[in-house]
N, C-alpha and C. Protein backbone atom coordinates (compact mmCIF):
# COMPACT_ATOMS: atom_id res chain seq x y z
N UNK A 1 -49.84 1.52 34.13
CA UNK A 1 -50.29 2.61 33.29
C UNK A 1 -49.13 3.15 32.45
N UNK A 2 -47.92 3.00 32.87
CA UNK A 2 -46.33 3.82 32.03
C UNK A 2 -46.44 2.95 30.92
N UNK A 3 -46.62 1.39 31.02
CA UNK A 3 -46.29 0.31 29.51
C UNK A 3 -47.14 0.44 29.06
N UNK A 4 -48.95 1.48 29.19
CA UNK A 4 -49.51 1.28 28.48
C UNK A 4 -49.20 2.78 27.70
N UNK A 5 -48.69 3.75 28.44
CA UNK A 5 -48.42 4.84 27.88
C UNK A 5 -47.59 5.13 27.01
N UNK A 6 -46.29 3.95 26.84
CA UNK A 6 -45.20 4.03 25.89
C UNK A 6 -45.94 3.29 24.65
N UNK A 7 -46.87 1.99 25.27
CA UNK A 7 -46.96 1.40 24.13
C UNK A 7 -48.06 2.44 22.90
N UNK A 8 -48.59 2.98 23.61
CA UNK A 8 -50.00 3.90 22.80
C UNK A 8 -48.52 5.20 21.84
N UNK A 9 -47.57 5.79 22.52
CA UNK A 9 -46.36 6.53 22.39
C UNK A 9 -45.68 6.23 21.18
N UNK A 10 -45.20 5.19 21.08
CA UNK A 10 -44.40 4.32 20.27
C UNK A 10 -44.65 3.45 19.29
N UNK A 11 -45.71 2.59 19.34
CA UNK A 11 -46.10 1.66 18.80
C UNK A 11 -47.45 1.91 18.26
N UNK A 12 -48.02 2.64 18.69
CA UNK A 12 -49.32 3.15 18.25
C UNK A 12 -50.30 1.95 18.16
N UNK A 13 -50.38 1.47 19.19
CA UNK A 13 -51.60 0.36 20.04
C UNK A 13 -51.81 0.56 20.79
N UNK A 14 -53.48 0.69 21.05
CA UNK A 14 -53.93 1.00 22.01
C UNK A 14 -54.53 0.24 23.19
N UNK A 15 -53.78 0.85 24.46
CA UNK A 15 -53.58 0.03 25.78
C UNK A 15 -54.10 0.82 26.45
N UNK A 16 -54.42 0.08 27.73
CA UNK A 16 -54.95 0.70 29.00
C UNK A 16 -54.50 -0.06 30.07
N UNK A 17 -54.25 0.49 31.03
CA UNK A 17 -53.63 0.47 32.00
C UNK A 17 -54.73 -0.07 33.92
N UNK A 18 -54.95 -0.78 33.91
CA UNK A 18 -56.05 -0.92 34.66
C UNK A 18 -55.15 -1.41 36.60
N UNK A 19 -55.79 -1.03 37.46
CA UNK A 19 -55.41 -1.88 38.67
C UNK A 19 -55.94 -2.93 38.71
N UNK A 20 -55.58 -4.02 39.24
CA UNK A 20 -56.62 -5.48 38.89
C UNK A 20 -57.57 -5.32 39.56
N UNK A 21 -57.80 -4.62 40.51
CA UNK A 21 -59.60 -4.39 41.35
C UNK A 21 -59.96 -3.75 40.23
N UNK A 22 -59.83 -3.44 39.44
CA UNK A 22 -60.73 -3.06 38.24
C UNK A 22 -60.90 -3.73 37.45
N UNK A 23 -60.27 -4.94 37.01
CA UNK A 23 -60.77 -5.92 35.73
C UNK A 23 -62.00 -6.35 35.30
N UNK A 24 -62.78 -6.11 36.79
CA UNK A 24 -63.91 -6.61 36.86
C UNK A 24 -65.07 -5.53 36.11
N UNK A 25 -64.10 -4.24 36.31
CA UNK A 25 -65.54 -3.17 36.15
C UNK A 25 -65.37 -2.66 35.33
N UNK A 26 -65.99 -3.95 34.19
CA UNK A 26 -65.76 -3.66 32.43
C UNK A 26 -64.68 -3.98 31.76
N UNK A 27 -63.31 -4.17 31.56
CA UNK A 27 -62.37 -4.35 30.53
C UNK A 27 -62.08 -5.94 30.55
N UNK A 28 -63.00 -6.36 31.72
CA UNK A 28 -62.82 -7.89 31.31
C UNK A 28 -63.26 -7.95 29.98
N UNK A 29 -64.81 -6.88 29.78
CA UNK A 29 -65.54 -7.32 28.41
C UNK A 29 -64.79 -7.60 27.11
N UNK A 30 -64.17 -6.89 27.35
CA UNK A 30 -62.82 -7.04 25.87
C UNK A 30 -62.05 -7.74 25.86
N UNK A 31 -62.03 -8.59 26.71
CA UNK A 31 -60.95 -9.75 26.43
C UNK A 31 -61.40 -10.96 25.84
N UNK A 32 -60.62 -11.52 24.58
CA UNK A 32 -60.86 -12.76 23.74
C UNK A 32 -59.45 -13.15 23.49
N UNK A 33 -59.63 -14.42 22.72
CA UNK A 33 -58.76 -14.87 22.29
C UNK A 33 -57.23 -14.30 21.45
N UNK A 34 -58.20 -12.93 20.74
CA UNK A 34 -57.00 -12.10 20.29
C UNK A 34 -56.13 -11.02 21.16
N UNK A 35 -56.49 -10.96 22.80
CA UNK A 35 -56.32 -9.83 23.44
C UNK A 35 -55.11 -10.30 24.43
N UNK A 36 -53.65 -9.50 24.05
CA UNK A 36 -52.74 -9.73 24.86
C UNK A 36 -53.11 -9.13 26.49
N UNK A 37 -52.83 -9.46 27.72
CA UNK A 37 -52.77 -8.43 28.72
C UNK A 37 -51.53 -9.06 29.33
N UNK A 38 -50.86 -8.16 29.79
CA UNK A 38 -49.73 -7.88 29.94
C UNK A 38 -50.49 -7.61 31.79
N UNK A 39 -50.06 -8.73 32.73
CA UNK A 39 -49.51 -8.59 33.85
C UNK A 39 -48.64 -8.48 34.64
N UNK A 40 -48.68 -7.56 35.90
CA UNK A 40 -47.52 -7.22 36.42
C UNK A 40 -47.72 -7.64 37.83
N UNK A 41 -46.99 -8.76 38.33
CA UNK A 41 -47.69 -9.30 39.94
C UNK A 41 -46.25 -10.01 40.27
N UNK A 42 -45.70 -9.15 41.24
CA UNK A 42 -44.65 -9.57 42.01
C UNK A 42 -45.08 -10.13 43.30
N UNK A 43 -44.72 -10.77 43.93
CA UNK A 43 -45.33 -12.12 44.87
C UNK A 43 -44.93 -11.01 45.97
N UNK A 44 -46.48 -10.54 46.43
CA UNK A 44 -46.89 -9.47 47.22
C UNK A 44 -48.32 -10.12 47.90
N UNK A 45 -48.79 -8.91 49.23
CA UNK A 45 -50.18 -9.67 49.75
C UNK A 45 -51.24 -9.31 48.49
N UNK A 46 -50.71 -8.67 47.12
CA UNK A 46 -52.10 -9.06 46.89
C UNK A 46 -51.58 -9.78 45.74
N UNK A 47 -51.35 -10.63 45.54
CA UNK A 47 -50.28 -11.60 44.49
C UNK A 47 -51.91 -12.36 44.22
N UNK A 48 -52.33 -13.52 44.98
CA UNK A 48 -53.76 -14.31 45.29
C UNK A 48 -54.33 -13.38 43.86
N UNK A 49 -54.78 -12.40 44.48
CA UNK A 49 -55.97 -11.68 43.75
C UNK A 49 -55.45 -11.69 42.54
N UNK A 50 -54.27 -11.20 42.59
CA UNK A 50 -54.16 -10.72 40.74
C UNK A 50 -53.87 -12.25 40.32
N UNK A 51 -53.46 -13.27 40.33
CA UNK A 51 -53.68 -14.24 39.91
C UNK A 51 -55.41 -14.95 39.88
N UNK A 52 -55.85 -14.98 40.69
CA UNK A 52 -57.29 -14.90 40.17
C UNK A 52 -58.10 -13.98 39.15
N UNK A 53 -57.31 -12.57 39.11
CA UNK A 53 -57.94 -12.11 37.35
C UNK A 53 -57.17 -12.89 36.38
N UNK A 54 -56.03 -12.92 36.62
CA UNK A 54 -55.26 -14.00 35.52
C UNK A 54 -56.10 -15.48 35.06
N UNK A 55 -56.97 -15.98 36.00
CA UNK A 55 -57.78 -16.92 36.03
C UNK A 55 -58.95 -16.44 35.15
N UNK A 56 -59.42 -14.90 35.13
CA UNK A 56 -60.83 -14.79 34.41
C UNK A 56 -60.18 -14.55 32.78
N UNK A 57 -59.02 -14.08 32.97
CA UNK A 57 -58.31 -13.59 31.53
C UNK A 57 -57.86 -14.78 30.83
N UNK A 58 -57.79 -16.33 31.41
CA UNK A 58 -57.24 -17.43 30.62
C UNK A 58 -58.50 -17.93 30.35
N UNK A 59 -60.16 -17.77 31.25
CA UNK A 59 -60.84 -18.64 30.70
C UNK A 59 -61.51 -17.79 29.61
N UNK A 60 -61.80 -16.30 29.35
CA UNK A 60 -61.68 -16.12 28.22
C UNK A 60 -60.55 -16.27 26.90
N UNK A 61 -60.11 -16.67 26.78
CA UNK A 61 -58.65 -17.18 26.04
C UNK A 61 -57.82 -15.51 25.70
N UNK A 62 -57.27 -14.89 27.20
CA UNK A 62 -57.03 -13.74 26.32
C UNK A 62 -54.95 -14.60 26.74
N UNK A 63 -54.53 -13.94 26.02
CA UNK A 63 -52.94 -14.26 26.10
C UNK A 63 -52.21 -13.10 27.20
N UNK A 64 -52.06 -14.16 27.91
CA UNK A 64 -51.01 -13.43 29.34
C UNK A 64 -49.58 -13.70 29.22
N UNK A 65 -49.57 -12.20 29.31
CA UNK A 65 -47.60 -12.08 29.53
C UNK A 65 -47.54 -11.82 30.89
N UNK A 66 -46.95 -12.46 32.21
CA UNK A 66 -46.63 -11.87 33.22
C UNK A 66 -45.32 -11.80 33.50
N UNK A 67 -45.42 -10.34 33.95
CA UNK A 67 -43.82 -9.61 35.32
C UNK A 67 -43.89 -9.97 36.07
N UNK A 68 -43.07 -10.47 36.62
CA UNK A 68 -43.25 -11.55 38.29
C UNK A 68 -41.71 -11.64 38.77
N UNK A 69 -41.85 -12.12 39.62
CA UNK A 69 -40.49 -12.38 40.48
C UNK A 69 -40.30 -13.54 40.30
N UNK A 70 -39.03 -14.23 41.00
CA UNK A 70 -39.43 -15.64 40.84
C UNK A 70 -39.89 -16.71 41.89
N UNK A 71 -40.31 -16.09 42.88
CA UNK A 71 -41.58 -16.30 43.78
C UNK A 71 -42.83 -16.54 42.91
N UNK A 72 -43.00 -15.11 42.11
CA UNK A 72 -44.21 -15.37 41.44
C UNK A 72 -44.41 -16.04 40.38
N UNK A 73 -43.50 -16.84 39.78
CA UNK A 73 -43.63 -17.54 38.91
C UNK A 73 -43.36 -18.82 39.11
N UNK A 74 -42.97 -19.20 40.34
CA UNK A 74 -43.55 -20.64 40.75
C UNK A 74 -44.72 -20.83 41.53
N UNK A 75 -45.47 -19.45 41.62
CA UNK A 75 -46.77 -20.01 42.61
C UNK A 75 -48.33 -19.42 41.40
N UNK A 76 -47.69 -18.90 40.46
CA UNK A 76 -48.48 -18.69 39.88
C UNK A 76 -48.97 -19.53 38.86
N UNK A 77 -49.94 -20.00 38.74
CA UNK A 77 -50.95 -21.43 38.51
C UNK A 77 -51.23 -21.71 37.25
N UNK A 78 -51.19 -20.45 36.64
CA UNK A 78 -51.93 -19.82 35.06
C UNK A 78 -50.85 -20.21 33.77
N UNK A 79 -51.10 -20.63 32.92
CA UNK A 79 -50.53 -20.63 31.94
C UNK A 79 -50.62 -19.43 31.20
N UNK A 80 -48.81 -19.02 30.90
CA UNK A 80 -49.08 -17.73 30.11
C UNK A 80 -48.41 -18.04 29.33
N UNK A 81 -48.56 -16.90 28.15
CA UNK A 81 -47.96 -16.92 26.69
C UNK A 81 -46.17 -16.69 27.34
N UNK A 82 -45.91 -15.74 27.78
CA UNK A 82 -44.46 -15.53 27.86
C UNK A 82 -44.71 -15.11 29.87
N UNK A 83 -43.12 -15.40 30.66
CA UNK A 83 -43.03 -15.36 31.77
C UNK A 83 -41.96 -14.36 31.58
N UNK A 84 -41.96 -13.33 32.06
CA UNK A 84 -40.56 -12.57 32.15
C UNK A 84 -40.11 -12.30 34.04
N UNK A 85 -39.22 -13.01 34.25
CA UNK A 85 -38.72 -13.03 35.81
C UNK A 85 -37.88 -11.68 36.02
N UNK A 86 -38.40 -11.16 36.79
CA UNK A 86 -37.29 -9.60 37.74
C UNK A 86 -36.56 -10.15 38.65
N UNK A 87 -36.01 -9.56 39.22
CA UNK A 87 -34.75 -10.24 40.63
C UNK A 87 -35.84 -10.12 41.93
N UNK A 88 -35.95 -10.41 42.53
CA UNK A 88 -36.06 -10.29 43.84
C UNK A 88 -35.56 -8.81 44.16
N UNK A 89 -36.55 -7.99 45.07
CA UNK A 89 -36.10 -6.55 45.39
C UNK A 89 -36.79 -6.36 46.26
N UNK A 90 -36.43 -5.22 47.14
CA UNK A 90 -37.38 -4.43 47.91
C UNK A 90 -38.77 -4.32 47.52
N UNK A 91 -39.81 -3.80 48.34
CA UNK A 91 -41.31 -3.63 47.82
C UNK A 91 -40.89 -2.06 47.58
N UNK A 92 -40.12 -1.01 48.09
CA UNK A 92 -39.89 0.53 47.66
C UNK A 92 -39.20 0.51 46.27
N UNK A 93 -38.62 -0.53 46.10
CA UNK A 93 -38.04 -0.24 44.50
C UNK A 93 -38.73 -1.19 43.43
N UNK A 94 -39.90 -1.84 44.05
CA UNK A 94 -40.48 -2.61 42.99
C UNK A 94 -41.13 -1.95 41.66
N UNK A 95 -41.87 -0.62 42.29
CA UNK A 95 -42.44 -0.04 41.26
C UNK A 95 -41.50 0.51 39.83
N UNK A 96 -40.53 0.90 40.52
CA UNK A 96 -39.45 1.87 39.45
C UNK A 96 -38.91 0.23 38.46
N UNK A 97 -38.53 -0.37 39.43
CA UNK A 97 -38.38 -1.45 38.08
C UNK A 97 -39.32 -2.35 37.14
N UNK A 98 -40.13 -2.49 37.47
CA UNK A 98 -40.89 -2.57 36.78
C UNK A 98 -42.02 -2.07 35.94
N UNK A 99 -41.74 -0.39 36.20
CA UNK A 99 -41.87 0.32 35.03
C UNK A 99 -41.15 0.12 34.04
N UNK A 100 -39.61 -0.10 34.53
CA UNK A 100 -38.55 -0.59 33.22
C UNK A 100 -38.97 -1.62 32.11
N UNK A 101 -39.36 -2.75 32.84
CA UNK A 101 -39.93 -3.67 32.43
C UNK A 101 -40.80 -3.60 31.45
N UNK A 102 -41.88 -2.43 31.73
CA UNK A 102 -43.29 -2.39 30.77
C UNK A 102 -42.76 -1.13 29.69
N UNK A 103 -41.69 -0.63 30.13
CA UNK A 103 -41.29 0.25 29.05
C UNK A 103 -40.32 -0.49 28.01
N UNK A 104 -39.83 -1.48 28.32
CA UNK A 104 -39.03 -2.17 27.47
C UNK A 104 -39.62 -2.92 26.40
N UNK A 105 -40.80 -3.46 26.91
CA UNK A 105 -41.98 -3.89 26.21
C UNK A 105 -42.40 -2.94 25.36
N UNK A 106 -42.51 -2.24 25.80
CA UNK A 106 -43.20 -1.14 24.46
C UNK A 106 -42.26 -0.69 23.34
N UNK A 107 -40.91 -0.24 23.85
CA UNK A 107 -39.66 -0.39 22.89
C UNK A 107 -39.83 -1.48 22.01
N UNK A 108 -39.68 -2.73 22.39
CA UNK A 108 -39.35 -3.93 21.89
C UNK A 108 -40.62 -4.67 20.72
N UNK A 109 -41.79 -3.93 21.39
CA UNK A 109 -43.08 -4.05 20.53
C UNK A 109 -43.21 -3.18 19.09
N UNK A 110 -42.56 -1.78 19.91
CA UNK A 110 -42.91 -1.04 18.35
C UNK A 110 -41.26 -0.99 17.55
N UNK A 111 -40.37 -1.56 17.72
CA UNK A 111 -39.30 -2.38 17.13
C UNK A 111 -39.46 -2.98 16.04
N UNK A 112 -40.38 -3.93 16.76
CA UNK A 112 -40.73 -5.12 15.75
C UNK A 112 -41.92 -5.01 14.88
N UNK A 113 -42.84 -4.17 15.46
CA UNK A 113 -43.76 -3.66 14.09
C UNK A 113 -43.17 -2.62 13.32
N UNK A 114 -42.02 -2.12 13.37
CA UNK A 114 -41.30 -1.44 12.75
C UNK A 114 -41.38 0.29 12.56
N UNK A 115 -42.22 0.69 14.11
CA UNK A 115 -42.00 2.10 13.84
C UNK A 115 -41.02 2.94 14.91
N UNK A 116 -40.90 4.01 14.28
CA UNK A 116 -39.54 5.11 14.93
C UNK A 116 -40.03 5.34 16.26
N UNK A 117 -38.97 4.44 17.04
CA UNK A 117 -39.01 4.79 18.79
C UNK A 117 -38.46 5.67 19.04
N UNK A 118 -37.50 6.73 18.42
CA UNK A 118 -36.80 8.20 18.64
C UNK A 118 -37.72 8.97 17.87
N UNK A 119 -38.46 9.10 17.18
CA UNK A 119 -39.28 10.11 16.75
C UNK A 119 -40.94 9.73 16.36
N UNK A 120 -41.25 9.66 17.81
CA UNK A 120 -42.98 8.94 17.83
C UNK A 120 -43.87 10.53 17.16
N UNK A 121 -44.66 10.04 16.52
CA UNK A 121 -46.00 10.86 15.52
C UNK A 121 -46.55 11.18 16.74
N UNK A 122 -47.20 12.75 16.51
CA UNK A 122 -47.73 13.78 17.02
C UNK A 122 -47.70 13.82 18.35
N UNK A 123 -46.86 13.68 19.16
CA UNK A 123 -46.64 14.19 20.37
C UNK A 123 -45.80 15.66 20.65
N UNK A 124 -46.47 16.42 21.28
CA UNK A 124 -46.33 17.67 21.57
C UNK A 124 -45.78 17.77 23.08
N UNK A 125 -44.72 18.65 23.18
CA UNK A 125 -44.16 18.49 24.56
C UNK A 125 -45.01 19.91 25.40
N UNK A 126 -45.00 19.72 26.43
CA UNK A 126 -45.51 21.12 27.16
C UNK A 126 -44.31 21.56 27.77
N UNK A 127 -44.90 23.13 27.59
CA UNK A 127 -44.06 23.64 28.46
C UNK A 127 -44.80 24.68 29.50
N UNK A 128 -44.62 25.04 30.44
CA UNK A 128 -44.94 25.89 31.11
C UNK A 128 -44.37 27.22 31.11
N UNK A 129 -45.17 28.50 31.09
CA UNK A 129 -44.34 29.74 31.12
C UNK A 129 -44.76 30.23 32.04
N UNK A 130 -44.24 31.13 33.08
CA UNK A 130 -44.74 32.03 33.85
C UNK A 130 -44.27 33.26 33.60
């Protein structure tokens, strides 16, 4: 949900952020040939599963980028557009880095379509007063 939040932030494309027990309930519908999804499956007990949505997302032809370890990228079966390998880590520090990961992506996305990653359009900061 963070890489889809920088990328909507920054780049101004709109992403969503799904758990893979949800692929099923509806956002498969949107996937075609033109639809990047960006997976994140470090070779964990539920590694299987999310490679089996990776399976419903290639036979609609959508283009998979996966985050993986490199466990997970020799057991993972699927042909993807791009493989990006993390180190091997703890399962307590998996999450924090690979938020890095999906935030770098979003940097690196709205880079290259060419808009201002230090000063993203209409975001309003909150503040709280008491």
């Amino acid at each position: 949900m963070e890489g889809a939040l920088k990328l909507k932030e920054i780049s101004y494309i709109h992403a969503e952020g799904y758990a893979a027990g949800e692929l099923k309930h509806g956002p498969i519908a949107l996937i075609d040939e033109t639809m990047p999804v960006i997976v994140i499956a470090p070779y964990d007990r539920v590694f299987e599963k999310t490679v089996s949505n990776m399976q419903e997302v290639a036979a609609r032809g959508g283009k998979i980028i996966l985050v993986t370890d490199p466990q997970g990228a020799k057991e993972a079966t699927i042909e993807s557009l791009e493989t990006i390998i993390l180190p091997d880590m703890a399962s307590t520090v998996t999450p924090l880095v690979y938020a890095i990961a999906v935030q770098l992506i979003a940097y690196h996305t709205a880079a290259a379509i060419g808009t201002d990653v230090d000063q993203p359009r209409n975001l309003a900061k909150s503040v709280t007063v008491e």
